[in-house]
N, C-alpha and C. Protein backbone atom coordinates (compact mmCIF):
# COMPACT_ATOMS: atom_id res chain seq x y z
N UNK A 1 -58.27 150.02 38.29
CA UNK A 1 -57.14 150.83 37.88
C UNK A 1 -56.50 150.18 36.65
N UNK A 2 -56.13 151.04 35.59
CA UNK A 2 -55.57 150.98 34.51
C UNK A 2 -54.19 150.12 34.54
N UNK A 3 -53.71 149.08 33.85
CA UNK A 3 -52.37 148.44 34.64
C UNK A 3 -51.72 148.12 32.76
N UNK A 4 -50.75 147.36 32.93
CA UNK A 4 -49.87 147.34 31.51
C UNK A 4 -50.72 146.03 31.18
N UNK A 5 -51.66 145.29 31.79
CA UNK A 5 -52.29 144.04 31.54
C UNK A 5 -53.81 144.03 31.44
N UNK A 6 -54.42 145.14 31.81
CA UNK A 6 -55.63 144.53 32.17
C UNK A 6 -56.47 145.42 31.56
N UNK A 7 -55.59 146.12 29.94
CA UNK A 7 -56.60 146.83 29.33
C UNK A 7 -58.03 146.77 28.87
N UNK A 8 -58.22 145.66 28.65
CA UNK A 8 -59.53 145.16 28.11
C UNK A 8 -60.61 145.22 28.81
N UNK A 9 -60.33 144.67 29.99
CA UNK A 9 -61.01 144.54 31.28
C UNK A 9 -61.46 145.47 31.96
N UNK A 10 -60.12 146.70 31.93
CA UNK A 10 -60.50 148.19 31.98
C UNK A 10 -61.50 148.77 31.50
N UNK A 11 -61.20 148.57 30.51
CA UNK A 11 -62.11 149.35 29.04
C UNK A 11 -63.45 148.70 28.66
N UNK A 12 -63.88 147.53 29.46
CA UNK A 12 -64.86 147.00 29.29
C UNK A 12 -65.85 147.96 30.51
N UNK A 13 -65.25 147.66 31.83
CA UNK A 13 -65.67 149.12 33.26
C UNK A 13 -65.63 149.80 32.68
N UNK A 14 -64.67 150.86 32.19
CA UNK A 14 -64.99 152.14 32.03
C UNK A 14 -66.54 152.41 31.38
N UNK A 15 -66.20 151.66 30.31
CA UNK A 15 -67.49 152.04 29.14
C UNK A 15 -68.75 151.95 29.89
N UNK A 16 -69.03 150.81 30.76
CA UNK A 16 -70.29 150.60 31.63
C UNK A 16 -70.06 152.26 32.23
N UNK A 17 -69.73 152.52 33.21
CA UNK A 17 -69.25 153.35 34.37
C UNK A 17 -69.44 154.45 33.54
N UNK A 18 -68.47 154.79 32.40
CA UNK A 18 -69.27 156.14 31.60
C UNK A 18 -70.54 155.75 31.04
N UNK A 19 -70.98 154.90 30.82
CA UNK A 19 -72.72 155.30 30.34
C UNK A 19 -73.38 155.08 31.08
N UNK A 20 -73.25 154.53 32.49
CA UNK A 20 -74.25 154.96 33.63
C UNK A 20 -74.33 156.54 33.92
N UNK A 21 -73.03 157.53 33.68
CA UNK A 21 -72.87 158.72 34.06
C UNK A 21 -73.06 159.63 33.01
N UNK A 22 -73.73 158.78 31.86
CA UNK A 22 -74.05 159.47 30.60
C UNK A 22 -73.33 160.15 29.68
N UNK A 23 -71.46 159.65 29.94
CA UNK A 23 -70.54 160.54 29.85
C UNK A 23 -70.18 159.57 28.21
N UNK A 24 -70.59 158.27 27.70
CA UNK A 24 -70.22 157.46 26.88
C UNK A 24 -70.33 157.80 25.33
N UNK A 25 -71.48 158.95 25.04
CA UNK A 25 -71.44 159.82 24.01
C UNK A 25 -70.14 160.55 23.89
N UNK A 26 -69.44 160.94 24.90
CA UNK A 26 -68.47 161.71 24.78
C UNK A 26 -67.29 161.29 23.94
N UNK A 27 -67.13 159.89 24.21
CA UNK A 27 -66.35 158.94 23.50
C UNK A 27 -66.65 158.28 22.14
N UNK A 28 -67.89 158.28 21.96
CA UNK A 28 -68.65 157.74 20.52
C UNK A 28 -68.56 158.49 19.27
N UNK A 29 -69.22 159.82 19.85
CA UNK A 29 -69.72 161.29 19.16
C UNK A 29 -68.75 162.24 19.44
N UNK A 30 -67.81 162.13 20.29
CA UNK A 30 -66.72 163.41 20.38
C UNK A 30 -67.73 164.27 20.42
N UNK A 31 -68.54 164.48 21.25
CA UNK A 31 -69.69 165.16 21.60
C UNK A 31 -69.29 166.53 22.22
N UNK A 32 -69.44 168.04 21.98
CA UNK A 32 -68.36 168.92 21.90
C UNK A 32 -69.13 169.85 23.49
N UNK A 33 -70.08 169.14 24.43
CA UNK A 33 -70.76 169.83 25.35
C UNK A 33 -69.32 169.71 26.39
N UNK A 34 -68.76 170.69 27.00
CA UNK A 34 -67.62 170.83 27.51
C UNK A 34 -67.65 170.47 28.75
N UNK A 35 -68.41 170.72 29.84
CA UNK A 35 -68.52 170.18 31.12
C UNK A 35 -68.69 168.95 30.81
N UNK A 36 -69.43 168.22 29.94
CA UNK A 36 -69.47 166.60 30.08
C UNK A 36 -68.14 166.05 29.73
N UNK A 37 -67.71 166.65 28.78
CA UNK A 37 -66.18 165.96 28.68
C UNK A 37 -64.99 166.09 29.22
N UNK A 38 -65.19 166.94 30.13
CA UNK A 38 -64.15 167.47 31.21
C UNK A 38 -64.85 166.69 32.68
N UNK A 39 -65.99 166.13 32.79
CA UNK A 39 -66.12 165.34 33.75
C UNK A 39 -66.36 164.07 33.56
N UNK A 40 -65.85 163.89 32.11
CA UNK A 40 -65.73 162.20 31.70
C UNK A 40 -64.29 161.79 31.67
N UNK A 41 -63.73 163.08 31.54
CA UNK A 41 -62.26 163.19 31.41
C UNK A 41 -61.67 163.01 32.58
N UNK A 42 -62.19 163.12 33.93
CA UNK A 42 -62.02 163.45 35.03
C UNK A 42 -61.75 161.69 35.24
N UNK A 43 -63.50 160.97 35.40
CA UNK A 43 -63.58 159.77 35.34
C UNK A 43 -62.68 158.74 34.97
N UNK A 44 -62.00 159.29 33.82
CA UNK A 44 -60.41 158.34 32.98
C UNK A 44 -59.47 158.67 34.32
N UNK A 45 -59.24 160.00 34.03
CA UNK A 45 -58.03 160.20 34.88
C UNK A 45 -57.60 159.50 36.56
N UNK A 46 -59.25 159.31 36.92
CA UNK A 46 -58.98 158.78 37.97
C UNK A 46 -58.73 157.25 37.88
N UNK A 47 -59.09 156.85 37.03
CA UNK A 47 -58.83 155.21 36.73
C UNK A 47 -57.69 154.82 36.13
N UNK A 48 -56.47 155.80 35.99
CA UNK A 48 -54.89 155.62 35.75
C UNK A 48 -54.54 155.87 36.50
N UNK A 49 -52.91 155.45 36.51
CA UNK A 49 -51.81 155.44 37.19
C UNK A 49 -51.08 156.74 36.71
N UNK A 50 -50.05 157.01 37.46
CA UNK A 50 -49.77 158.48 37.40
C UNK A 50 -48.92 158.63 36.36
N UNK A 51 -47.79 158.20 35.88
CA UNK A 51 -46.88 157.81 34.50
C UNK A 51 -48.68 157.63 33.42
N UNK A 52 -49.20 156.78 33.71
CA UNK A 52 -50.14 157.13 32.12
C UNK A 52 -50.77 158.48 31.95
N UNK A 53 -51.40 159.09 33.41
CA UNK A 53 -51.86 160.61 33.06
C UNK A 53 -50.83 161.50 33.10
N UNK A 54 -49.64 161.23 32.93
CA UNK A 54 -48.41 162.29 32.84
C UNK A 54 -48.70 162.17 31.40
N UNK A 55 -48.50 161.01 30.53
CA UNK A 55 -48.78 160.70 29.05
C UNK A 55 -49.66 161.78 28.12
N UNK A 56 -51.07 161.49 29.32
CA UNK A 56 -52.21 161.66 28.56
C UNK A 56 -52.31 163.70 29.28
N UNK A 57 -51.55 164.16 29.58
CA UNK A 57 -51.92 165.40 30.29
C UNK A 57 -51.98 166.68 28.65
N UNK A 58 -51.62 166.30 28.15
CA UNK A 58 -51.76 167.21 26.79
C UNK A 58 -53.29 166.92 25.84
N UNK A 59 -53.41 165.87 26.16
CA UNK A 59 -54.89 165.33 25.51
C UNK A 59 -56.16 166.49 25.90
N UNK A 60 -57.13 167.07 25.06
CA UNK A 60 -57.88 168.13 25.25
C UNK A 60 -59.15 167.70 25.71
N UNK A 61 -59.35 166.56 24.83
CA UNK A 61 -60.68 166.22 25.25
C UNK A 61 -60.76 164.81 25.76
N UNK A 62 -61.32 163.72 26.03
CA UNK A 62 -62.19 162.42 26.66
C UNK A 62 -61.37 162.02 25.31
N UNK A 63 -62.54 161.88 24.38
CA UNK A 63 -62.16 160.72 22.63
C UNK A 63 -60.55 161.32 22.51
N UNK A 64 -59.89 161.84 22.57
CA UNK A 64 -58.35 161.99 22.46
C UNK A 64 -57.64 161.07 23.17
N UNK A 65 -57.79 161.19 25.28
CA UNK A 65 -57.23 160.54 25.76
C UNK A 65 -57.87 158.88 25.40
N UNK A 66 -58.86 158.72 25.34
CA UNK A 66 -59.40 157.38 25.06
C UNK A 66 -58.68 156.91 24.12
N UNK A 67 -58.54 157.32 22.78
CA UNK A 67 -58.04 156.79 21.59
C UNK A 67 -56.56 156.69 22.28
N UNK A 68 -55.59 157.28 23.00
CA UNK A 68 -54.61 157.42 23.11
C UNK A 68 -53.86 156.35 24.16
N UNK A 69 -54.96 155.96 24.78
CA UNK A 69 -55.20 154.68 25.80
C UNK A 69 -55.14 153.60 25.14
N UNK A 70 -55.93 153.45 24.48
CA UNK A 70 -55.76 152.27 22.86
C UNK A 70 -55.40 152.10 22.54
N UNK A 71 -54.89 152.83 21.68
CA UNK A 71 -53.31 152.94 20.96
C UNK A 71 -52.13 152.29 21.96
N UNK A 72 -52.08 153.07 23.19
CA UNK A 72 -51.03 152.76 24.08
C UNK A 72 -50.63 151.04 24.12
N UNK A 73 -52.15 150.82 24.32
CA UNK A 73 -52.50 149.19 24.89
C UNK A 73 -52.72 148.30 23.83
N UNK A 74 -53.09 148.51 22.74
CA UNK A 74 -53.71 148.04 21.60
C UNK A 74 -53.22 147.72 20.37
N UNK A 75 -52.50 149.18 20.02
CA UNK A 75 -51.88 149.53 18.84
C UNK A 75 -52.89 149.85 17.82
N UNK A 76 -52.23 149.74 16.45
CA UNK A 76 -52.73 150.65 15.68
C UNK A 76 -54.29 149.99 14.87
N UNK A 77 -54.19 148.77 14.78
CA UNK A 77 -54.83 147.60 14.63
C UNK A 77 -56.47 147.88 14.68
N UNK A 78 -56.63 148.13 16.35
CA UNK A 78 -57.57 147.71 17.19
C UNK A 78 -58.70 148.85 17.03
N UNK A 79 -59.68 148.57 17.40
CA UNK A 79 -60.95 149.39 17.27
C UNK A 79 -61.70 149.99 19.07
């Protein structure tokens, strides 16, 4: 689970966890096949806390909320 500390660590799982589920193009390529990114999107959502997907509930696609996760945790900086 997503926490105010343990972004990295997060985001290191996720990335495994979406490219076992083949969902990691979605995030690379903003890859525009809609069921995959609505069930990669799914995958994020369940790995936050409820205040961050209140955040991220306007986000359309996967690479939106992702970048927006980053940003959150990261700032503007970071890659």
């Amino acid at each position: 689970m997503l926490t105010k500390m343990n972004y990295a660590v997060w985001a290191i799982k996720m990335r495994v966890d979406l490219q076992a589920q083949g969902g990691l193009d979605v995030i690379k390529n903003a890859e525009t096949d809609e069921r995959k990114d609505q069930m990669t999107l799914v995958a994020i959502y369940q790995a936050i806390l409820e205040d961050v997907l209140l955040m991220l509930a306007k986000k359309d696609t996967t690479k939106e909320a992702w970048e927006a996760l980053k940003m959150m945790h990261m700032g503007t900086g970071s890659r």
